[in-house]
C-alpha atoms as a PDB file:
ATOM      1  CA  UNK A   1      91.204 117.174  90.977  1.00  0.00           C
ATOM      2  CA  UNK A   2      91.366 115.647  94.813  1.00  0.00           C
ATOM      3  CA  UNK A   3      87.922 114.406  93.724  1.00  0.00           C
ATOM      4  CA  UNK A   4      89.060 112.658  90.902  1.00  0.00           C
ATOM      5  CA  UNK A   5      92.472 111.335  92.644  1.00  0.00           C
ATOM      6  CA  UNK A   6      90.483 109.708  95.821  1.00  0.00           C
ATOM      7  CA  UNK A   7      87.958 107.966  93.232  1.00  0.00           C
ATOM      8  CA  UNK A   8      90.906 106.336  90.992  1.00  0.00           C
ATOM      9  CA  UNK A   9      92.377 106.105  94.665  1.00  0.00           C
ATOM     10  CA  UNK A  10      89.307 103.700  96.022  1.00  0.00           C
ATOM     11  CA  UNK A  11      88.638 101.989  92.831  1.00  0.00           C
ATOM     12  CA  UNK A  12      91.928 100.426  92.773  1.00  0.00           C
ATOM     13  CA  UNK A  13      91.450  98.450  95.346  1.00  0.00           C
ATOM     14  CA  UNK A  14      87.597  97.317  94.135  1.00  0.00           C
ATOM     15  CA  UNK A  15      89.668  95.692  91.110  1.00  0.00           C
ATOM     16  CA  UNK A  16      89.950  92.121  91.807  1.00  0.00           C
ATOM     17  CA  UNK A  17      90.070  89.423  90.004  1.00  0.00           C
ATOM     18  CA  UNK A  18      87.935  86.213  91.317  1.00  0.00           C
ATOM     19  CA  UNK A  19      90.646  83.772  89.622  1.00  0.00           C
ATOM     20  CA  UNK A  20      93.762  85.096  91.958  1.00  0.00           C
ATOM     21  CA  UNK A  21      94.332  82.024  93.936  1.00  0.00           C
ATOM     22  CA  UNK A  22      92.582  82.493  98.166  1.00  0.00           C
ATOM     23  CA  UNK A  23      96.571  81.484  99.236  1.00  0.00           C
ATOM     24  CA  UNK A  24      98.371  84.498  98.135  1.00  0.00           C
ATOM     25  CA  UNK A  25      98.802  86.841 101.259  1.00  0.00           C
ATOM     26  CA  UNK A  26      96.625  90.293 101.402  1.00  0.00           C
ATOM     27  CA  UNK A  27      99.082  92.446 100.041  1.00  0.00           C
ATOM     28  CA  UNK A  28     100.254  89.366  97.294  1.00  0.00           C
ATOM     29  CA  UNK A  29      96.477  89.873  96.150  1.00  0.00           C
ATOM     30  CA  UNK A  30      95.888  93.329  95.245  1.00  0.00           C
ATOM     31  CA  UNK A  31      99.132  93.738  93.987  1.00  0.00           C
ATOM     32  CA  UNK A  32      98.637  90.835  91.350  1.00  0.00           C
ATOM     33  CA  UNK A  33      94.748  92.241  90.338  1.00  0.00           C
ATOM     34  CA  UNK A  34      95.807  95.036  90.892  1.00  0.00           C
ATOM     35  CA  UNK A  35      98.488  95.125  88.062  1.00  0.00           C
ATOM     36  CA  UNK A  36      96.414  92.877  85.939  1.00  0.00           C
ATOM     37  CA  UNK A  37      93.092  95.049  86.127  1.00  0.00           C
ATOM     38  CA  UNK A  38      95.378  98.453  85.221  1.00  0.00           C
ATOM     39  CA  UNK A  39      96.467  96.348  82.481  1.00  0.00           C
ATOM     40  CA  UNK A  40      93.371  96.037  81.373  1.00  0.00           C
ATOM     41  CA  UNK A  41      92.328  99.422  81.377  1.00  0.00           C
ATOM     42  CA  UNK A  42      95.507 101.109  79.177  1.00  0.00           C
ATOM     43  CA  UNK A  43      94.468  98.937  76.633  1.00  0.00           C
ATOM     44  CA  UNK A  44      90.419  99.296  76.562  1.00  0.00           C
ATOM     45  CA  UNK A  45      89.160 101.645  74.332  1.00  0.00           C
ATOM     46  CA  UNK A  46      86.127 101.787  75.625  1.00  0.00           C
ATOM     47  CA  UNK A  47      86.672 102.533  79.092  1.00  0.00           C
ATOM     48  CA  UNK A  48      89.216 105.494  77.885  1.00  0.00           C
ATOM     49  CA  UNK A  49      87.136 106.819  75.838  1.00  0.00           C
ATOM     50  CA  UNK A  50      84.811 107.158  78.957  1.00  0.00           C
ATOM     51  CA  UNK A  51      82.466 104.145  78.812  1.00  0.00           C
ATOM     52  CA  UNK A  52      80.989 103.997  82.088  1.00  0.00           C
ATOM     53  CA  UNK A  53      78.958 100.598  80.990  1.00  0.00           C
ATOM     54  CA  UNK A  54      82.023  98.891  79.879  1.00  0.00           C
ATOM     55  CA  UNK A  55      83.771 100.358  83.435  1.00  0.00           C
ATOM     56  CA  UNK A  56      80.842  98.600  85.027  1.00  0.00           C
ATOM     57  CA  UNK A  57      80.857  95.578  83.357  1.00  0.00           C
ATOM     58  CA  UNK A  58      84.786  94.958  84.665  1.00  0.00           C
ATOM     59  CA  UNK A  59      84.094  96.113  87.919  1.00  0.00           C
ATOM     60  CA  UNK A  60      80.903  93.646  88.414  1.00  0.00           C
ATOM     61  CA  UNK A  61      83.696  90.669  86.859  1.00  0.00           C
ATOM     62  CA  UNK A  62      86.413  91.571  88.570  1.00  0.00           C
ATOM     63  CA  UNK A  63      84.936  92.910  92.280  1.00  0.00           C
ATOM     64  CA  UNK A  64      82.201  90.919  93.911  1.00  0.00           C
ATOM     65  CA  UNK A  65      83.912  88.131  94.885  1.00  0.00           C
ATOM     66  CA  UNK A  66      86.705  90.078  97.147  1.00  0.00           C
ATOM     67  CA  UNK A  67      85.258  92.910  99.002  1.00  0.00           C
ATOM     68  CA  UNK A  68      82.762  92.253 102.032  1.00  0.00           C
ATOM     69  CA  UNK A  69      79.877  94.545 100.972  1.00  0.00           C
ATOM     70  CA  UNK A  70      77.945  93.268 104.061  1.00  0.00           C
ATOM     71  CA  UNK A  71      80.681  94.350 106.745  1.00  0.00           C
ATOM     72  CA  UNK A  72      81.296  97.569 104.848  1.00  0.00           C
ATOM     73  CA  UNK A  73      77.581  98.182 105.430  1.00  0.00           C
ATOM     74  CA  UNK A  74      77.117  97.560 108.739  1.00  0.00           C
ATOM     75  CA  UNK A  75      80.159 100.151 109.476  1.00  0.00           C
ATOM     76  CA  UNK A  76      78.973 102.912 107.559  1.00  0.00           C
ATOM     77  CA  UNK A  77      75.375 102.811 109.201  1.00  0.00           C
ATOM     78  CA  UNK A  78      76.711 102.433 112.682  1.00  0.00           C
ATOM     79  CA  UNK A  79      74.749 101.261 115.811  1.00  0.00           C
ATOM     80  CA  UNK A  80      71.324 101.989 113.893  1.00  0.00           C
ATOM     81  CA  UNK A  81      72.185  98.561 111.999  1.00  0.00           C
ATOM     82  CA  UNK A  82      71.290  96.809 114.938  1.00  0.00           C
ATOM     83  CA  UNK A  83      67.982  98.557 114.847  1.00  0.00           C
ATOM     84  CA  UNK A  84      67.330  97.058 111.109  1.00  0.00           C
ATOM     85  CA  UNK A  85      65.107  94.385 110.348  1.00  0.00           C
ATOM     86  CA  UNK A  86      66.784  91.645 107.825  1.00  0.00           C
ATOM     87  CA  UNK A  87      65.134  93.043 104.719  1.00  0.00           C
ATOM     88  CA  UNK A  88      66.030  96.752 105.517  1.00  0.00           C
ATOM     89  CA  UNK A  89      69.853  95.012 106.118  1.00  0.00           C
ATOM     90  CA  UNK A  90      69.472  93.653 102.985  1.00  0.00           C
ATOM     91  CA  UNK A  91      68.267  96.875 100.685  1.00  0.00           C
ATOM     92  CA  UNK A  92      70.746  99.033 102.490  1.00  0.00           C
ATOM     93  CA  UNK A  93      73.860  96.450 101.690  1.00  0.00           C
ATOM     94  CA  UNK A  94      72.331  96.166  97.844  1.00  0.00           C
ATOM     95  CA  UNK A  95      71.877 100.019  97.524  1.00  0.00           C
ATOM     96  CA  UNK A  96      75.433 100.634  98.972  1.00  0.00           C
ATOM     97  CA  UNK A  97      76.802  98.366  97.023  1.00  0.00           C
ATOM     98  CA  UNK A  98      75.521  99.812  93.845  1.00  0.00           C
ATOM     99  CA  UNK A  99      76.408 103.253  95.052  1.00  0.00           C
ATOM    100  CA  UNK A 100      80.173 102.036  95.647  1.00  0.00           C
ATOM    101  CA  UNK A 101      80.314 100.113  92.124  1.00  0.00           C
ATOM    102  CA  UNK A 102      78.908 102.795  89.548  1.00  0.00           C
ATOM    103  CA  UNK A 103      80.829 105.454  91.125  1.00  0.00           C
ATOM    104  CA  UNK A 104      83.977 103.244  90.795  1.00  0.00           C
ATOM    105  CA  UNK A 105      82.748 102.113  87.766  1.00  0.00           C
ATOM    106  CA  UNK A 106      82.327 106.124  86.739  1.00  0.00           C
ATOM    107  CA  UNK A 107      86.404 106.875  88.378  1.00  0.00           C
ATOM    108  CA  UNK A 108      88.009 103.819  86.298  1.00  0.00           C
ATOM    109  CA  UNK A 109      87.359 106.423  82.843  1.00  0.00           C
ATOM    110  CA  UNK A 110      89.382 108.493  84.555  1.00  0.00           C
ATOM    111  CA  UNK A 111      92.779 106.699  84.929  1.00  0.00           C
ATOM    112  CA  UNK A 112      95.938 108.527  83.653  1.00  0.00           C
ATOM    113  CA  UNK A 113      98.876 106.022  83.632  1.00  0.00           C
ATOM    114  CA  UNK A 114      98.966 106.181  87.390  1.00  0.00           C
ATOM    115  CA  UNK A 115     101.057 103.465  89.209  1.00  0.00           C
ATOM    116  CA  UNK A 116     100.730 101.860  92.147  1.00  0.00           C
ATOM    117  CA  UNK A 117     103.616 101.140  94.642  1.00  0.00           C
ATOM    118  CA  UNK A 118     102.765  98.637  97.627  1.00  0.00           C
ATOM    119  CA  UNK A 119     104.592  99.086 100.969  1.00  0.00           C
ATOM    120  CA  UNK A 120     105.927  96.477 103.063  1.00  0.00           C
ATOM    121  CA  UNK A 121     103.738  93.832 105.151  1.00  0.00           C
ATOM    122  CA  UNK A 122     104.411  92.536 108.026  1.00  0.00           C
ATOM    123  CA  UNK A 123     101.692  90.034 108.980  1.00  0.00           C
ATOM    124  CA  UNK A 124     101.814  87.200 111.332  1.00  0.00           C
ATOM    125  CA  UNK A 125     100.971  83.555 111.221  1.00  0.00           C
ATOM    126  CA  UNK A 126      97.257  83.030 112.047  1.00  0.00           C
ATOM    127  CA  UNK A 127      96.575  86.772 111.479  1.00  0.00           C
ATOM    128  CA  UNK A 128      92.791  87.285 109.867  1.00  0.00           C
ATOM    129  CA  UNK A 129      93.298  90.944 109.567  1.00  0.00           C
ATOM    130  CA  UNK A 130      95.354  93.234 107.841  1.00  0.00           C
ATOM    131  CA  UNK A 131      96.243  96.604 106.756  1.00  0.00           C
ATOM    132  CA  UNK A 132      97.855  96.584 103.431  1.00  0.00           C
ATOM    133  CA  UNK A 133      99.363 100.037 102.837  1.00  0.00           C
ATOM    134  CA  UNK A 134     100.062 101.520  99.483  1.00  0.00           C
ATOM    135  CA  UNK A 135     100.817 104.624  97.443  1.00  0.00           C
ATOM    136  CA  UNK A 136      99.185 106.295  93.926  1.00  0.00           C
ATOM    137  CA  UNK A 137     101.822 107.570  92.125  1.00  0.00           C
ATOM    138  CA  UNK A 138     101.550 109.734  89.191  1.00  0.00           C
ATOM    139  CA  UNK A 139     104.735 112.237  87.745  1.00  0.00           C
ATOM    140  CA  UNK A 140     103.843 115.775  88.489  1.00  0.00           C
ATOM    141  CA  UNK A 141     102.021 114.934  91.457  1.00  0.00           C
ATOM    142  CA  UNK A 142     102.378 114.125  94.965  1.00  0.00           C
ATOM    143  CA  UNK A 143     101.975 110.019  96.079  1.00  0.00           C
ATOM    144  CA  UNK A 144      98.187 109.368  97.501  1.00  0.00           C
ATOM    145  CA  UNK A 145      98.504 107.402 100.122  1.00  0.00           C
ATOM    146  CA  UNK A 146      95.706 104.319 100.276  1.00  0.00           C
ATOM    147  CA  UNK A 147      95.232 101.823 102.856  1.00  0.00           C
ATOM    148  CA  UNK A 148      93.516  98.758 102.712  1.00  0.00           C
ATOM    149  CA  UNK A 149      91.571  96.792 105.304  1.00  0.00           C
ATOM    150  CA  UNK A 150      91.006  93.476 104.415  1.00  0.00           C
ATOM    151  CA  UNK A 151      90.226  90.540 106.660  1.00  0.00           C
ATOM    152  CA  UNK A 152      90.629  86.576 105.744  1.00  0.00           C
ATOM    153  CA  UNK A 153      87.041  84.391 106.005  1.00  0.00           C
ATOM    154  CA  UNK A 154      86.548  81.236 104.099  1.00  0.00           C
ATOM    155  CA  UNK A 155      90.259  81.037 103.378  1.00  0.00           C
ATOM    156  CA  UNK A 156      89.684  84.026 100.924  1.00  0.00           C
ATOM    157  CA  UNK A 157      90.666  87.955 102.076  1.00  0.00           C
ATOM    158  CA  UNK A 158      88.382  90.690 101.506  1.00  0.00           C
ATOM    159  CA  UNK A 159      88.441  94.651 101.644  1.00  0.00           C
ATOM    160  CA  UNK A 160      86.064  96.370 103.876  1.00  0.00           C
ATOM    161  CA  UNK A 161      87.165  99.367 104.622  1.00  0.00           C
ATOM    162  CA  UNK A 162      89.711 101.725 102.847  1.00  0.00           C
ATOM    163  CA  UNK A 163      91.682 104.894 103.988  1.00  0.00           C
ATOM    164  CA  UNK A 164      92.626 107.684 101.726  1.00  0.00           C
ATOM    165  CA  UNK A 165      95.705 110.112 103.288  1.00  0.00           C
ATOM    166  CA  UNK A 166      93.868 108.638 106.564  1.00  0.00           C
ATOM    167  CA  UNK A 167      90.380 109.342 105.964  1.00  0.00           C
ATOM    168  CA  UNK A 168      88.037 106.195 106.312  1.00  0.00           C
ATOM    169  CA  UNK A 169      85.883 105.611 103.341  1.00  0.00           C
ATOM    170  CA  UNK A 170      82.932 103.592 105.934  1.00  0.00           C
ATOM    171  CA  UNK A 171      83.498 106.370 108.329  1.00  0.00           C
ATOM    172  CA  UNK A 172      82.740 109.301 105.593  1.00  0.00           C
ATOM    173  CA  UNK A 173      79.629 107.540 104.743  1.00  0.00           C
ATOM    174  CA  UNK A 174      78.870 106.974 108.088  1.00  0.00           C
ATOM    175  CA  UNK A 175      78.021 110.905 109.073  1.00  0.00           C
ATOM    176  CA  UNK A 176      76.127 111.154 105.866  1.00  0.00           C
ATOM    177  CA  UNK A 177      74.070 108.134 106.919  1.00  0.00           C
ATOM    178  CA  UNK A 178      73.695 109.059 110.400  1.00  0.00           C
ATOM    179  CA  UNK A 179      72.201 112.488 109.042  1.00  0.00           C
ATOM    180  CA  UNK A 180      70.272 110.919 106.611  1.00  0.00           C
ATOM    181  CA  UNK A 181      68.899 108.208 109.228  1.00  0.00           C
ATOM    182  CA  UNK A 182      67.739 111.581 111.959  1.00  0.00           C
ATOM    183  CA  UNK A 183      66.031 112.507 109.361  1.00  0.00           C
ATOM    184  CA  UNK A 184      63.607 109.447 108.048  1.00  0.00           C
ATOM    185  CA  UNK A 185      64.866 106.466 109.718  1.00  0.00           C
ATOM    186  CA  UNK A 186      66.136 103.815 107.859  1.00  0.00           C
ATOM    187  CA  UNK A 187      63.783 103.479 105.389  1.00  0.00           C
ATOM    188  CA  UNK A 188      64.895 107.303 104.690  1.00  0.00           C
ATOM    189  CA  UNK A 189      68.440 106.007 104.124  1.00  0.00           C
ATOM    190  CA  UNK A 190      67.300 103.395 101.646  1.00  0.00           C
ATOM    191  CA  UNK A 191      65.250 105.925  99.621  1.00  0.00           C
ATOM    192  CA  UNK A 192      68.060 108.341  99.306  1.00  0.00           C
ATOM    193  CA  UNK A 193      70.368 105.936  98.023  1.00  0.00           C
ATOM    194  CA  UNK A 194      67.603 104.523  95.609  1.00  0.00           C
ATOM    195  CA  UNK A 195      67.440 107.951  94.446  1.00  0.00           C
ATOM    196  CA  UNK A 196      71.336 108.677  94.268  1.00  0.00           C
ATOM    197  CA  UNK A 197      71.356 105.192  92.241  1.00  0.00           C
ATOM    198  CA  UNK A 198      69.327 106.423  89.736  1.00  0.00           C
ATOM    199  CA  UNK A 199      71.056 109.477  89.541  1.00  0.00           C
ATOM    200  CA  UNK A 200      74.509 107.625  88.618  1.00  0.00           C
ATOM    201  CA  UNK A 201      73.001 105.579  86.458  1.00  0.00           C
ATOM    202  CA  UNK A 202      70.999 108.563  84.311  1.00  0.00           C
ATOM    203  CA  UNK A 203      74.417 110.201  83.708  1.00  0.00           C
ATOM    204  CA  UNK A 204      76.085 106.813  82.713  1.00  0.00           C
ATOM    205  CA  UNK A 205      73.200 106.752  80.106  1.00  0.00           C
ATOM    206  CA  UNK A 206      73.655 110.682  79.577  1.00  0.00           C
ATOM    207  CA  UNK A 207      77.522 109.945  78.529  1.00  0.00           C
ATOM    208  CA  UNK A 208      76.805 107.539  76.352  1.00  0.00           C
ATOM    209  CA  UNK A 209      74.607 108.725  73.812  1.00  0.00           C
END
């Protein structure tokens, strides 16, 4: 069940639409995709009736263009990304980045008419970073708290890192990669999330037929 909570937690925040204008401030942002995204799901069959390849296909729409992959990346592997060459930089961001989405993709089946309550922001004039800090509410349960860290390039803000009741999705990740890398190098980290891929992606076809 805490499983299940921190997914619907993180994929919350992966919900965002491309067409929510770059002005609106960071917290302005998710709450508008976020609302509109949850609206979505109550009233798609398909993804309640536990359609991962629907979830997928809104998470690929609505996600891309809003979370900083790249950055994310580079903080889950640590100081061995220095170490990488530019095509090992580049598998490792693609293969995380497919990790992150089909899992999401996998948690947004899962939603239960939770609601999302977003705390107050105080953020400065000039200020390229923030922490936008919110709560997962759902009756019978005790609030989740979920932070965001987003920071503002090209006008637009992005998410690159997230914290769960304080625990740091990049820095979770990063202890599994650091393992992972002691064990084959880099090119070890790639493979196992080529294979973990393909693992998601058999049991999205697996639920379907």
């Amino acid at each position: 069940m805490k499983a299940m909570r921190f997914l619907f937690a993180v994929v919350t925040f992966l919900s965002c639409s491309v067409a929510v204008a770059s002005e609106l401030a960071p917290d302005q942002l998710l709450k508008k995709v976020t609302d509109e995204v949850l609206e979505v799901i109550r009233n798609d069959k398909e993804i309640k009736s536990g359609d991962t390849r629907r979830a997928m296909e809104l998470v690929e729409t609505r996600v891309v263009g809003h979370f900083n992959f790249s950055r994310m990346t580079q903080l889950a592997v640590g100081r061995e990304w220095r170490k990488a060459t530019p095509e090992q930089k580049k598998l490792l961001t693609d293969e995380f980045r497919k990790l992150l989405v089909r899992t999401y993709s996998n948690a947004l089946t899962q939603y239960k008419n939770q609601t999302v309550a977003f705390k107050p922001l105080d953020l400065k004039a000039g200020q390229i970073d923030a922490k936008v800090r919110t709560e997962i509410r759902q009756p019978g349960t005790k609030p989740l708290n979920l932070d965001y860290y987003m920071e503002k390039s090209d006008a637009s803000w992005r998410v690159y890192d997230i914290e769960v009741e304080g625990i740091s999705l990049v820095t979770n990740y990063r202890g599994t990669f650091s393992s992972e890398i002691q064990e084959g190098g880099l090119d070890g980290l790639i493979a196992s999330l080529r294979t973990k891929n393909s693992a998601v992606l058999v049991g999205s076809r697996a639920s379907k037929t």
